[in-house]
Protein backbone atom coordinates (compact mmCIF):
# COMPACT_ATOMS: atom_id res chain seq x y z
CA UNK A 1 -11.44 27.09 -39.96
CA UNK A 2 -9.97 29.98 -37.40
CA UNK A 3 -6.42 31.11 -37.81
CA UNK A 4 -3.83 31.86 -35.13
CA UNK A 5 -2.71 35.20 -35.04
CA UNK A 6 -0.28 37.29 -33.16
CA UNK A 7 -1.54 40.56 -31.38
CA UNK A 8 -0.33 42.39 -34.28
CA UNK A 9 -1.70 40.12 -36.71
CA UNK A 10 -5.22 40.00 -34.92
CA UNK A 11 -5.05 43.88 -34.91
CA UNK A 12 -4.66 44.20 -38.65
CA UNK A 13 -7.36 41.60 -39.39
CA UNK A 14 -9.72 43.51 -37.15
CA UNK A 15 -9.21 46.32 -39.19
CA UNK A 16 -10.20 45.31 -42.32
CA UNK A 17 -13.08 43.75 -40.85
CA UNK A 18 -14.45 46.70 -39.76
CA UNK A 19 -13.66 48.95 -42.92
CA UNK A 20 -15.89 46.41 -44.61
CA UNK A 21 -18.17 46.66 -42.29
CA UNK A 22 -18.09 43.26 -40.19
CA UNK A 23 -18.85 43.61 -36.11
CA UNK A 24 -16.70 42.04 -33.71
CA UNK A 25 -17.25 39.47 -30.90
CA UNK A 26 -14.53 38.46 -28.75
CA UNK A 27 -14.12 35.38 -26.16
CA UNK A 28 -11.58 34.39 -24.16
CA UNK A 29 -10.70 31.38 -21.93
CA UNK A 30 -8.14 28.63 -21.01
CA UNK A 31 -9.62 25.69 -22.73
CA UNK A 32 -8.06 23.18 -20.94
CA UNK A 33 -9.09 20.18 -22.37
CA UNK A 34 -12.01 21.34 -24.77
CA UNK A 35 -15.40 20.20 -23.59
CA UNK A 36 -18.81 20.85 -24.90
CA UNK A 37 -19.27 23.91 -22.43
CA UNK A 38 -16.44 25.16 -24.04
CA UNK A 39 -18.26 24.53 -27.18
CA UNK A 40 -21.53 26.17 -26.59
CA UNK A 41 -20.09 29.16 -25.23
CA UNK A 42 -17.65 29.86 -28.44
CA UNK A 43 -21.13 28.97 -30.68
CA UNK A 44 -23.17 31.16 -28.31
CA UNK A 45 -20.29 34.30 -28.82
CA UNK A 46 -20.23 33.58 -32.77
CA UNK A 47 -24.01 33.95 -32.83
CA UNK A 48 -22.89 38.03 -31.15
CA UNK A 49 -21.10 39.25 -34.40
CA UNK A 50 -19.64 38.78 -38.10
CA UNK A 51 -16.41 37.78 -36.91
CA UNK A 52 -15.13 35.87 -33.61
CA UNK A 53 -11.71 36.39 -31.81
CA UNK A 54 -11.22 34.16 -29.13
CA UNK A 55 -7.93 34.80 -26.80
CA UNK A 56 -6.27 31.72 -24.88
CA UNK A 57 -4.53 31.98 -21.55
CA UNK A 58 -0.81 31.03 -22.59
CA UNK A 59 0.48 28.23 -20.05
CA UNK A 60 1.94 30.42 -17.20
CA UNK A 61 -1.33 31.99 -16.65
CA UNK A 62 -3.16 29.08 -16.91
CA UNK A 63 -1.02 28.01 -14.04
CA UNK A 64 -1.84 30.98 -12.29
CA UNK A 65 -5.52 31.05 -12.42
CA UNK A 66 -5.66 26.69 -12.23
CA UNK A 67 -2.86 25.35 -10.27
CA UNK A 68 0.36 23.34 -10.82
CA UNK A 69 -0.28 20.73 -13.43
CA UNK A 70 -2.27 22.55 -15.43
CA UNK A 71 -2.53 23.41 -18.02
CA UNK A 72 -3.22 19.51 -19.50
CA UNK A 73 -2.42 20.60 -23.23
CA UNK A 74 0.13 23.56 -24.07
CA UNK A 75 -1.63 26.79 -25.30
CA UNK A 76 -0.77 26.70 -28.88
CA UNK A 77 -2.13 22.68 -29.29
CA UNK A 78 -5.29 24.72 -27.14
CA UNK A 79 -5.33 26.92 -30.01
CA UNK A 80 -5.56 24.40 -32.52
CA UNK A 81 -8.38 22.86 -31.31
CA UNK A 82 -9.83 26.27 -30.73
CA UNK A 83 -9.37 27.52 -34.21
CA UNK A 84 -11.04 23.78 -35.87
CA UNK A 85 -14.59 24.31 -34.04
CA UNK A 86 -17.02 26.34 -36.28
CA UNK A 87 -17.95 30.05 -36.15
CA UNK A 88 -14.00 30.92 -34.81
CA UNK A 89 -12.13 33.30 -37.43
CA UNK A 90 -9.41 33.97 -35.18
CA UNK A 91 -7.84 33.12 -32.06
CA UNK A 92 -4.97 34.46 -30.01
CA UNK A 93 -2.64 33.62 -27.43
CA UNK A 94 -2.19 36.15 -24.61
CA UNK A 95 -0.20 36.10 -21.58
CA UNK A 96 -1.18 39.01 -19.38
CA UNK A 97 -3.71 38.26 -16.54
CA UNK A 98 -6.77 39.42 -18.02
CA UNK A 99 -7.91 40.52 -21.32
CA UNK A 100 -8.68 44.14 -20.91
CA UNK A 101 -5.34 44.54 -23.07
CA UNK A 102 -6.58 43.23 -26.27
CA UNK A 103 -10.12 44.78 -25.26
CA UNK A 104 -8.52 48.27 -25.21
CA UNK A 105 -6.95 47.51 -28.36
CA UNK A 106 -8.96 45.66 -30.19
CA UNK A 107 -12.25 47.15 -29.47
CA UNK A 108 -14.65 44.20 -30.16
CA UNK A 109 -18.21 44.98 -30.77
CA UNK A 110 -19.27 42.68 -28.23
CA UNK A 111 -17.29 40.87 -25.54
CA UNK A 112 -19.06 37.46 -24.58
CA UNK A 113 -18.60 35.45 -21.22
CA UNK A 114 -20.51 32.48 -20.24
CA UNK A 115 -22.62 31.93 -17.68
CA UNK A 116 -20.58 31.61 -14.70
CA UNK A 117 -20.82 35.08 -14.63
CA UNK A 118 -23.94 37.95 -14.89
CA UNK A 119 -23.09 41.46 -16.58
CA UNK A 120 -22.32 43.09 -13.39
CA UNK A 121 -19.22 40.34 -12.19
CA UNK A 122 -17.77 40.58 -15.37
CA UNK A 123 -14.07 41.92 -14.31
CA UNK A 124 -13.32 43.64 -17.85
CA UNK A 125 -17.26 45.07 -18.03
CA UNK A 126 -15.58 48.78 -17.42
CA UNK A 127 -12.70 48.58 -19.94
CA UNK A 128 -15.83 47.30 -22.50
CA UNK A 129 -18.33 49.81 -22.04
CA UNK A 130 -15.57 53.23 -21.77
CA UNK A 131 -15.06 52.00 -25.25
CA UNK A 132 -18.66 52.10 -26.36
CA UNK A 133 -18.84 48.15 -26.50
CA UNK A 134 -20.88 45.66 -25.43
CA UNK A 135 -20.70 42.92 -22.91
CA UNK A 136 -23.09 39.52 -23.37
CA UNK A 137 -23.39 36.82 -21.59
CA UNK A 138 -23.74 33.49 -23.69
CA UNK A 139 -23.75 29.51 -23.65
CA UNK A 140 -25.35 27.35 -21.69
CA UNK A 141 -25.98 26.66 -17.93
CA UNK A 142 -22.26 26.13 -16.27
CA UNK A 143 -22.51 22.28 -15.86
CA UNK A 144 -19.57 21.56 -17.20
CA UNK A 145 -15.42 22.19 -15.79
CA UNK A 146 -12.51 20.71 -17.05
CA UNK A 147 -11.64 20.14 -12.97
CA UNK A 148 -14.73 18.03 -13.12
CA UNK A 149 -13.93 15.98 -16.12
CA UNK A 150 -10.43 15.71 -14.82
CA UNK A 151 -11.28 14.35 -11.91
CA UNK A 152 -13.76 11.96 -14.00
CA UNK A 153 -11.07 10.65 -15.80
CA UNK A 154 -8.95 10.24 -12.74
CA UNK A 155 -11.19 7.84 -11.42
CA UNK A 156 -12.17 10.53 -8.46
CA UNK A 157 -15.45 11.57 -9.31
CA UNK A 158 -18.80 10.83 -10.63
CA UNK A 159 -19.62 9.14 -14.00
């Protein structure tokens, strides 16, 4: 099982890791209301190094990026959740409006983001590769949204 850790915390971890040797693989997302995209993408960025970070949008930014009434769960229940599903060692909470913070500090080996986007629209691919890191894209085909399953369970869209 994952751990939650604070910046600091998730800084210090990552540095052992690394003076034993371990690579790094970092995801990051809202994961509002965990689905099995969400799933296959955090198994898809384990598969990209010896240990996995994944960051969480705290709840203002999830506003932000989502819209009022989301998010559904608060970000530390998110993380919870997060931290239970196999192949996550650690995961995060961050409240800027992207991750090329904790890139820049962190310095994963590997930075994974599913397939909604390609290499070339991922917005942090500069921050990754100045470092000397790596940027892959992993999980399967982008059938599944939480606005989609929202609106399922709503009663407003298809079964």
């Amino acid at each position: 099982m994952g751990v939650i850790l604070s910046e600091h915390e998730l800084a210090d971890a990552v540095a052992r890791d690394r003076a034993a040797g371990r690579t790094i693989a970092f995801a990051n997302g809202c994961f509002d209301v965990l689905h099995v995209g969400h799933v296959r993408y955090i198994q898809g960025s384990a598969m990209e190094g010896d240990r996995l970070i994944v960051a969480i949008n705290d709840d203002r930014s999830v506003t932000q990026l989502k819209g009022v009434g989301r998010p559904i769960l608060p970000a530390r229940e998110r993380a919870e959740l997060v931290a239970g599903l196999r192949g996550v060692d650690y995961v995060t909470i961050f409240s800027d409006a992207t991750v090329e913070h904790l890139l820049t500090r962190l310095r994963p080996d590997v930075h994974c983001k599913g397939t909604d986007y390609t290499i070339a629209t991922v917005p942090e691919r500069d921050v990754v590769a100045r470092y000397g890191g790596r940027t892959a894209i992993v999980g399967d085909a982008k059938d599944h949204a939480t606005r989609d399953l929202l609106a399922r369970i709503r009663g407003a869209g298809p079964a």
